[in-house]
N, C-alpha and C. Protein backbone atom coordinates (compact mmCIF):
# COMPACT_ATOMS: atom_id res chain seq x y z
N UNK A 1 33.54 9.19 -36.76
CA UNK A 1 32.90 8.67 -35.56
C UNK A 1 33.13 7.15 -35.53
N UNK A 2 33.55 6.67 -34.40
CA UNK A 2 33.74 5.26 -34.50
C UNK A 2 32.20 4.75 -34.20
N UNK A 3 32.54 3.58 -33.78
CA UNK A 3 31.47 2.29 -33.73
C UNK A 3 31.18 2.49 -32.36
N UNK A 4 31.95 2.57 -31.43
CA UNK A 4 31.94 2.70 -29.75
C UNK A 4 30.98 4.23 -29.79
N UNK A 5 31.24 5.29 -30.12
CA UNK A 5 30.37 6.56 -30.35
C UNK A 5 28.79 6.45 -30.77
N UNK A 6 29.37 5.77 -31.58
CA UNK A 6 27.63 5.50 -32.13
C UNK A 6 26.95 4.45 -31.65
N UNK A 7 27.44 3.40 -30.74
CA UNK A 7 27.06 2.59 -29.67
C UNK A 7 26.30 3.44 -28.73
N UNK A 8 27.15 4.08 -28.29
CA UNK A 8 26.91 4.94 -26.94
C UNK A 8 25.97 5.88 -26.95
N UNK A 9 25.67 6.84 -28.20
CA UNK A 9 24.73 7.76 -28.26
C UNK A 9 23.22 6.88 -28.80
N UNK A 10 23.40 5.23 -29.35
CA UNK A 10 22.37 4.99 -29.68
C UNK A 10 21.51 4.01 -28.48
N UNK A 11 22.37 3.77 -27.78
CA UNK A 11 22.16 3.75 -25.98
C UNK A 11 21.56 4.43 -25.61
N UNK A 12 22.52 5.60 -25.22
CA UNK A 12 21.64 6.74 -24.47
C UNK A 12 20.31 6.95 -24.65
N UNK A 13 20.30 7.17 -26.26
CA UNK A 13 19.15 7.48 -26.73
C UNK A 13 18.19 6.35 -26.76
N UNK A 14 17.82 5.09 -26.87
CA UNK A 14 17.21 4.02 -26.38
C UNK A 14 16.87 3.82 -25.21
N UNK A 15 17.81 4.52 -23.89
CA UNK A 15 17.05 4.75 -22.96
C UNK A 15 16.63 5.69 -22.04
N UNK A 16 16.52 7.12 -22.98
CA UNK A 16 15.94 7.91 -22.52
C UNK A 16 15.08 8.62 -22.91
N UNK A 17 14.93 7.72 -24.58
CA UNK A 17 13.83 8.19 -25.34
C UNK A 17 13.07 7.24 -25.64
N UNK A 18 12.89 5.99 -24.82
CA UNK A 18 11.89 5.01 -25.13
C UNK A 18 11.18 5.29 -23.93
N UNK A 19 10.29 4.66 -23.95
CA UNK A 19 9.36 4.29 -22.60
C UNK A 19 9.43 3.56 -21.32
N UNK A 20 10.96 2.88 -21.63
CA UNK A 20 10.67 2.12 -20.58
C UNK A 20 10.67 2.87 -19.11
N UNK A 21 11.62 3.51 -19.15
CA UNK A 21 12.25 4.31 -17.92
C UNK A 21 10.81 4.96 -17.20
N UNK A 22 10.20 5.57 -17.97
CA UNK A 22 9.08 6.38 -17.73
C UNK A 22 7.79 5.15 -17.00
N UNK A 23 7.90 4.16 -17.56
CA UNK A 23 6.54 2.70 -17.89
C UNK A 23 7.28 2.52 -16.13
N UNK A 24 8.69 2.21 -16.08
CA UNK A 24 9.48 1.47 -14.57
C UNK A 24 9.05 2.44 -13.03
N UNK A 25 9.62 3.66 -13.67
CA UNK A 25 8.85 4.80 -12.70
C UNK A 25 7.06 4.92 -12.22
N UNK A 26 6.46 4.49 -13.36
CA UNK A 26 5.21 5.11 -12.88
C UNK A 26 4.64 3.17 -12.24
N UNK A 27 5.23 2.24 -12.25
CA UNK A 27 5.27 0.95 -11.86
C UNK A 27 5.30 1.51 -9.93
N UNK A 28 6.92 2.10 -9.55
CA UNK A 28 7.19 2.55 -8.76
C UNK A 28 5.86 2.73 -8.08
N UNK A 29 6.00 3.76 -8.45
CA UNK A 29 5.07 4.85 -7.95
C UNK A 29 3.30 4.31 -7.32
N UNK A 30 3.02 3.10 -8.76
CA UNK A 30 1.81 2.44 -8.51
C UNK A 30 2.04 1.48 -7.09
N UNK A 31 3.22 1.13 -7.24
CA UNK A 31 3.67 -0.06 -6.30
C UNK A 31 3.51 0.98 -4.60
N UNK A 32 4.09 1.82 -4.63
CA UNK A 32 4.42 2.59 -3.61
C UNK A 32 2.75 2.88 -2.72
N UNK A 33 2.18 3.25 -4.28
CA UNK A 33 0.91 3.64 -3.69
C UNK A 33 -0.17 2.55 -2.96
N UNK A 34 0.19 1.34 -3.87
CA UNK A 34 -0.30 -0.19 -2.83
C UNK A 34 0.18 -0.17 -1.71
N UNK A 35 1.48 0.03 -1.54
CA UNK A 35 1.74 -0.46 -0.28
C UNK A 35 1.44 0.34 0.87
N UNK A 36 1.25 1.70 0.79
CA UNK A 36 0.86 2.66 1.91
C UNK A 36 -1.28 2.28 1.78
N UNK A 37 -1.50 1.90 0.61
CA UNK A 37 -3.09 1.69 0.67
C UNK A 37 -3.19 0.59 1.76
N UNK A 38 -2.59 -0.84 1.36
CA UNK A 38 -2.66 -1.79 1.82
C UNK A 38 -2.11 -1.73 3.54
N UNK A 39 -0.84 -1.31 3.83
CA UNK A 39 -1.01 -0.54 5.42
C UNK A 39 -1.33 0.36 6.20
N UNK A 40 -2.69 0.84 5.26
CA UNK A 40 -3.62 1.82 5.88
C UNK A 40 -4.86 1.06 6.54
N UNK A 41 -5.33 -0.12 5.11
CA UNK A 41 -5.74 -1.45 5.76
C UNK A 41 -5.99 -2.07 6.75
N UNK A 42 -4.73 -2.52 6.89
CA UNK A 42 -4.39 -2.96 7.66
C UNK A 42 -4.06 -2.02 9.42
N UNK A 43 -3.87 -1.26 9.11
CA UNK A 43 -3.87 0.05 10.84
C UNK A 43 -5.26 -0.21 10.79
N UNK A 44 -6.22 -0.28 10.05
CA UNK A 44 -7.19 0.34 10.35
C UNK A 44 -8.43 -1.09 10.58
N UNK A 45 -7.38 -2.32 11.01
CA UNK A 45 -8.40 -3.83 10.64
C UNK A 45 -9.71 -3.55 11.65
N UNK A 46 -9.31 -2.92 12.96
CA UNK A 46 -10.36 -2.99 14.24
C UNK A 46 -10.97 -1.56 14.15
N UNK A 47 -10.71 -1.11 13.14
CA UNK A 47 -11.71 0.31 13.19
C UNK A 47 -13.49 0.39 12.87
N UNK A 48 -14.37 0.75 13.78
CA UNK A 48 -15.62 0.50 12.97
C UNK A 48 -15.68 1.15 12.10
N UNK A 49 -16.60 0.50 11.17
CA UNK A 49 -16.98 1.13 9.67
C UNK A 49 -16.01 1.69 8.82
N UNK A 50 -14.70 1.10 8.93
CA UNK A 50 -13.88 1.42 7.75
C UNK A 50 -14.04 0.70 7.16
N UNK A 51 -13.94 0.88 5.89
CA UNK A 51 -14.09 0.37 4.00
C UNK A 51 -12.74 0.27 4.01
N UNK A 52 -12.32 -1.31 3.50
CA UNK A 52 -10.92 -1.20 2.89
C UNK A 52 -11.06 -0.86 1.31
N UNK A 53 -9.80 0.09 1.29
CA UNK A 53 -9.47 0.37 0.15
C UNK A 53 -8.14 -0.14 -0.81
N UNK A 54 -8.54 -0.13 -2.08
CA UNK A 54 -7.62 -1.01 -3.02
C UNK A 54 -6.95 0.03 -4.36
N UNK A 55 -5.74 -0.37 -4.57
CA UNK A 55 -5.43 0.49 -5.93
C UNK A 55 -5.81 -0.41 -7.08
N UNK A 56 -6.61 0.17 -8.06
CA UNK A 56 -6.64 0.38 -9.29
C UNK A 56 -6.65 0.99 -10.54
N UNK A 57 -5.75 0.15 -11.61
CA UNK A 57 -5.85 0.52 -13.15
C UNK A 57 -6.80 1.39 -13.27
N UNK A 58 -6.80 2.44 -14.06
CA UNK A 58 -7.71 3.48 -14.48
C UNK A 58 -8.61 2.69 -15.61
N UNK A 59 -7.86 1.90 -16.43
CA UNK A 59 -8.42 1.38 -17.68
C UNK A 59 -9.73 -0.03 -16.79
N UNK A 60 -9.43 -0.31 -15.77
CA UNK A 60 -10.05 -1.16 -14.98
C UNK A 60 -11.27 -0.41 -14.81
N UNK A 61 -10.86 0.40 -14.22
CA UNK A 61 -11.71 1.36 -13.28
C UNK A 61 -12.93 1.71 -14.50
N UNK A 62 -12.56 2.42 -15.73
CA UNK A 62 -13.07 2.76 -16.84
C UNK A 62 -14.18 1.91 -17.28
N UNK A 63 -13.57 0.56 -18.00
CA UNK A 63 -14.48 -0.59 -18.11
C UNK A 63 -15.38 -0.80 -17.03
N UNK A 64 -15.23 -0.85 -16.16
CA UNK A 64 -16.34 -0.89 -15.12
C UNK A 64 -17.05 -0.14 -14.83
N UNK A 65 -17.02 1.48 -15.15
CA UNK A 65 -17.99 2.58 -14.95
C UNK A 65 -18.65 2.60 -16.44
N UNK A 66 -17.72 1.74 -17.52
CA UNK A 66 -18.71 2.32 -18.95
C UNK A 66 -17.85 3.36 -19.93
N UNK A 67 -16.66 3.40 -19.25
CA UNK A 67 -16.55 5.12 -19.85
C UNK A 67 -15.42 5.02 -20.80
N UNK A 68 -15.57 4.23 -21.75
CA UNK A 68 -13.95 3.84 -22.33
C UNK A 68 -14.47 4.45 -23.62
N UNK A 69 -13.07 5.61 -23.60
CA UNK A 69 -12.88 5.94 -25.00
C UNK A 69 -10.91 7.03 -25.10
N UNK A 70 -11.19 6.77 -26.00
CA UNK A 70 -9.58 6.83 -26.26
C UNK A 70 -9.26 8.06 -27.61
N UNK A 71 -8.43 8.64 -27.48
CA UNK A 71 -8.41 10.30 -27.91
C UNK A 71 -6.89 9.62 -29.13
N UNK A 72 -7.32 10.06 -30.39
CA UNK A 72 -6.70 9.70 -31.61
C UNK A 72 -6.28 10.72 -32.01
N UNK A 73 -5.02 10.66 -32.47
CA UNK A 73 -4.35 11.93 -33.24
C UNK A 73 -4.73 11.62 -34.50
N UNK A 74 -4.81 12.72 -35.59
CA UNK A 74 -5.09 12.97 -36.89
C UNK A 74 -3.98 13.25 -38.02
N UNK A 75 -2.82 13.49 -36.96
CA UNK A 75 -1.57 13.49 -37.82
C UNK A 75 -0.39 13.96 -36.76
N UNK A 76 0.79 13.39 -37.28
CA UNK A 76 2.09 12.56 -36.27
C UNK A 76 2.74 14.41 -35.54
N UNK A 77 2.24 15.61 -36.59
CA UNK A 77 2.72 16.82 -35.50
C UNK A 77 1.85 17.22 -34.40
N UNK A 78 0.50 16.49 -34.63
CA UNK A 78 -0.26 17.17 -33.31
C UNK A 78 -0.03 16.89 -32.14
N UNK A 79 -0.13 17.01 -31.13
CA UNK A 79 0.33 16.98 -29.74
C UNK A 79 0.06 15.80 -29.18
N UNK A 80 0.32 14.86 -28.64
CA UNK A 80 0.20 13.41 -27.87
C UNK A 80 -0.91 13.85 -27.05
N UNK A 81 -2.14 12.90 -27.01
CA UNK A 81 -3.17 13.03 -26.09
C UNK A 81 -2.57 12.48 -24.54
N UNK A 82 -2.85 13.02 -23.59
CA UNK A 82 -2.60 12.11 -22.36
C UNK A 82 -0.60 12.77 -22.00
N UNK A 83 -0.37 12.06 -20.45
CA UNK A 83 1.05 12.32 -20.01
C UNK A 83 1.35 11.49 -19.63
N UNK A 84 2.22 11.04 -20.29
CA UNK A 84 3.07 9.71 -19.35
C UNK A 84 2.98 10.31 -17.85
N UNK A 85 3.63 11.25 -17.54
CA UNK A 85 3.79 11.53 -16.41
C UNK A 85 2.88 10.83 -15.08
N UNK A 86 1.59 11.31 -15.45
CA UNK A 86 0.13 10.79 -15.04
C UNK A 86 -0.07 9.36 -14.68
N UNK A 87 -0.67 9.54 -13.31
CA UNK A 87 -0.84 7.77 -12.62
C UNK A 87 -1.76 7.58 -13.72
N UNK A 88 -1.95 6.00 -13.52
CA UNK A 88 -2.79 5.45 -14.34
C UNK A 88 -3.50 4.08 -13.72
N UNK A 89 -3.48 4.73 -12.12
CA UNK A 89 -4.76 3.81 -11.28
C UNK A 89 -5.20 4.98 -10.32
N UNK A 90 -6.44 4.36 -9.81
CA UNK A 90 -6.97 5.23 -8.96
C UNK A 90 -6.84 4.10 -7.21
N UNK A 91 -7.25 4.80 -6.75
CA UNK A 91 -7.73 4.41 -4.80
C UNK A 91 -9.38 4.73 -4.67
N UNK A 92 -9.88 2.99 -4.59
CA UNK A 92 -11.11 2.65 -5.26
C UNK A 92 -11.46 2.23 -3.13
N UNK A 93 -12.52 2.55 -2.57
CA UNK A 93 -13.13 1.78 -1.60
C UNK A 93 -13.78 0.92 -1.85
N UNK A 94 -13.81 -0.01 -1.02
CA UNK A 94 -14.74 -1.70 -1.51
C UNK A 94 -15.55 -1.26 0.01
N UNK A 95 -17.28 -0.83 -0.55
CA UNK A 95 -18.70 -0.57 0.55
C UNK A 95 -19.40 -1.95 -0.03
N UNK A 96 -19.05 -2.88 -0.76
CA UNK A 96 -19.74 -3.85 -1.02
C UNK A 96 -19.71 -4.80 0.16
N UNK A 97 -18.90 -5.02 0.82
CA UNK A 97 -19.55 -6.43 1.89
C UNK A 97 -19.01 -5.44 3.23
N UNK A 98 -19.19 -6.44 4.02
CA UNK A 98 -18.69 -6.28 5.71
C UNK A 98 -18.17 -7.47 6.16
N UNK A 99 -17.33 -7.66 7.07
CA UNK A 99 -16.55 -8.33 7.47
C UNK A 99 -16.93 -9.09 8.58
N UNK A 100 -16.65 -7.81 9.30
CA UNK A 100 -17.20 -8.20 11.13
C UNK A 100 -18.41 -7.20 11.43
N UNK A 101 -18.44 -7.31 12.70
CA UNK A 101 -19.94 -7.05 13.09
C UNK A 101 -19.90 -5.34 13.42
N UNK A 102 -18.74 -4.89 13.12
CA UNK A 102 -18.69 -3.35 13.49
C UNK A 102 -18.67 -3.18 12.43
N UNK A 103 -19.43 -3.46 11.11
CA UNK A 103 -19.17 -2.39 9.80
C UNK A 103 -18.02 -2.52 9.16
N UNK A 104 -16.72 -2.80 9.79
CA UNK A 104 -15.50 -3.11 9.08
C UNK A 104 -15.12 -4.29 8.25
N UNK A 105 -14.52 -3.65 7.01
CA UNK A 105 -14.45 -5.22 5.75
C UNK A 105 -13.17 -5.34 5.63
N UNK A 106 -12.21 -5.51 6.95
CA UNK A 106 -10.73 -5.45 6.25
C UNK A 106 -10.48 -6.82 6.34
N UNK A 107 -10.09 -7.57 5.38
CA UNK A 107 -9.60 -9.04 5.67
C UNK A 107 -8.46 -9.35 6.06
N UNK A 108 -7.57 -9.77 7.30
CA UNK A 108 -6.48 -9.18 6.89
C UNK A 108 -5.53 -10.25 6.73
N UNK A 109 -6.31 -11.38 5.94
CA UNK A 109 -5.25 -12.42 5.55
C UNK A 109 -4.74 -12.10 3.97
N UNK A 110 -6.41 -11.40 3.08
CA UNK A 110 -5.82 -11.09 2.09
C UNK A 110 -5.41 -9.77 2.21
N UNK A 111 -5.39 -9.03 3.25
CA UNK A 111 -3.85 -7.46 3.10
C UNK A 111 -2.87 -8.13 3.59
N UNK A 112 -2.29 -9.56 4.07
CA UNK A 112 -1.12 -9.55 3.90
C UNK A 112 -0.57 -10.34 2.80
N UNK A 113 -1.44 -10.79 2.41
CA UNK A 113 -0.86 -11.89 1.05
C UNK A 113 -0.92 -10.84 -0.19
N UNK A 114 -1.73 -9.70 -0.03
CA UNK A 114 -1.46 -8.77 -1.17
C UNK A 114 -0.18 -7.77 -0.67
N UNK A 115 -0.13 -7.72 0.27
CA UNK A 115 1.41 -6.59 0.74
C UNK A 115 2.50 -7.88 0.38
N UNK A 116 2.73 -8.76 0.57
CA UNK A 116 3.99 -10.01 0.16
C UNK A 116 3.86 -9.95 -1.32
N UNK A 117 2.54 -9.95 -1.81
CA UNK A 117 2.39 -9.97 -3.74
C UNK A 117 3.68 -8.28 -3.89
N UNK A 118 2.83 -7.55 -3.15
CA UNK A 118 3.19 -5.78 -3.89
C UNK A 118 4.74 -5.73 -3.26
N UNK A 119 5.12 -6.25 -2.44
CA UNK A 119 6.37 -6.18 -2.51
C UNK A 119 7.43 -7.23 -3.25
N UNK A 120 6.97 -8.25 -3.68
CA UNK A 120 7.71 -8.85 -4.83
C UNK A 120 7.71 -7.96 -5.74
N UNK A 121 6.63 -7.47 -5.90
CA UNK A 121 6.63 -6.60 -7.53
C UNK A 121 7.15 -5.44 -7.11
N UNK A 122 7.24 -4.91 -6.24
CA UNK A 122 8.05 -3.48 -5.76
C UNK A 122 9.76 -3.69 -6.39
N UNK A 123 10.12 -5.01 -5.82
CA UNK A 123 11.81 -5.24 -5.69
C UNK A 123 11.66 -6.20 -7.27
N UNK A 124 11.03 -6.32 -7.92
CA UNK A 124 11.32 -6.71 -9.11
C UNK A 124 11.18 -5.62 -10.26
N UNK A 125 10.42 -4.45 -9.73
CA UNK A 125 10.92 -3.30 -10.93
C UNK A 125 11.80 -2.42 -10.33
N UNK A 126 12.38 -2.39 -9.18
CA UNK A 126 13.52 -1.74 -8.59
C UNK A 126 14.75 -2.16 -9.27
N UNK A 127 14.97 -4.08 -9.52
CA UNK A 127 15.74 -4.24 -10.10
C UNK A 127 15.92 -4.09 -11.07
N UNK A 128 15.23 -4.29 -12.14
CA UNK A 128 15.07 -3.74 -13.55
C UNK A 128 15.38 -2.56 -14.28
N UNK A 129 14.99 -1.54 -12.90
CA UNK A 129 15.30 -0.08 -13.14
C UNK A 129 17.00 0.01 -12.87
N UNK A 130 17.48 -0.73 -12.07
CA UNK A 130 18.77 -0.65 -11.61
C UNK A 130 19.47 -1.73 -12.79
N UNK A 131 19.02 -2.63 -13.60
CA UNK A 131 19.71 -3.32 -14.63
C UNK A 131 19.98 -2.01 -15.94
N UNK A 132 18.82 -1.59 -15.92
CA UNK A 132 18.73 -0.41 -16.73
C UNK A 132 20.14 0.90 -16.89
N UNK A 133 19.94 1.09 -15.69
CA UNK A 133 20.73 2.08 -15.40
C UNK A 133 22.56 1.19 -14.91
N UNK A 134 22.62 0.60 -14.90
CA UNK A 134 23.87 -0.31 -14.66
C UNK A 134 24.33 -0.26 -16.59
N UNK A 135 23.13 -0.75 -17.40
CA UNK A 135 23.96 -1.59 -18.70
C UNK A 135 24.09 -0.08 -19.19
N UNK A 136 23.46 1.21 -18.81
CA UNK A 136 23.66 2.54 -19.31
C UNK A 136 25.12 2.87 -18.71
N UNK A 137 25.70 2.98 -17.74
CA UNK A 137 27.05 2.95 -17.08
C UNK A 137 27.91 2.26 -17.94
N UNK A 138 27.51 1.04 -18.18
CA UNK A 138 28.47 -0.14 -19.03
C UNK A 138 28.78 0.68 -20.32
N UNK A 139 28.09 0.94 -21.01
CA UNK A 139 27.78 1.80 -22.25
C UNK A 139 28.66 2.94 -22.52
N UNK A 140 28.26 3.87 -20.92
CA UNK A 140 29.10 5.09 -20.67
C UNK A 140 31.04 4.79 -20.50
N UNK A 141 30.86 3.81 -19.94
CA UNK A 141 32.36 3.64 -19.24
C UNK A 141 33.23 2.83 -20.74
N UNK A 142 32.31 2.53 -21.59
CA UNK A 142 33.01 1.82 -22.99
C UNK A 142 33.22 0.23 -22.78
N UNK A 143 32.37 -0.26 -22.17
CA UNK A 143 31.98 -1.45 -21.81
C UNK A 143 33.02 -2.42 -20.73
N UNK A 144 33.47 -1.49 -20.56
CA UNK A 144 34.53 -2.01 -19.00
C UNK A 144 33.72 -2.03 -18.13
């Protein structure tokens, strides 16, 4: 086996058996889910008595209800607690204040300065995922 072989399979395997790929996706996914929260928001600035709603961290969410505890393996064959797969924020309503005089709390200077935040961070793990998958090509093709 040459050096280029064992390059390539220790590639592959670095990125499809680490975390990142999985950590970039569920980023996605969190990102995706801001941005349809945040222009639901926002449709909804002149609606009476809508509650704007926000995405959050589960581990956020946790600390703040009290409820933090964390599931330990006892030895390296037992089964991984938890799924990557699995979001790891929730879609939290904010009934704490009011805004305007119809019941509605949408602000909507901060839903657009948080939709400009969530889409920087949208197109900065898009790229990452695509550096990813580019230096895996490089790898594949024998570094041409």
């Amino acid at each position: 086996m040459n050096f280029m072989t064992v390059f390539v399979k220790m590639e592959v395997k670095s990125m499809f058996f680490s975390n990142t790929i999985q950590a970039l996706e569920q980023s996605i996914h969190y990102s995706s889910t801001k941005n349809q929260t945040i222009a639901n928001n926002i449709a909804n600035v002149d609606t009476p008595n809508y509650k704007a709603k926000n995405v959050v961290f589960k581990e956020i969410l946790n600390e703040e209800l009290g409820h933090n505890f964390q599931a330990k393996r006892t030895n390296e064959r037992h089964i991984v607690f938890g799924n990557d797969n699995t979001k790891n924020y929730n879609i939290v309503t904010n009934n704490s204040t009011t805004y305007n005089h119809n019941g509605n709390n949408v602000d909507i200077d901060k839903e657009m300065s948080e939709l400009a935040k969530n889409q920087i961070y949208y197109q900065a793990v898009v790229d990452r995922l695509n550096g990813k998958f580019n230096s895996l090509k490089t790898v594949i093709r024998g570094g041409n």
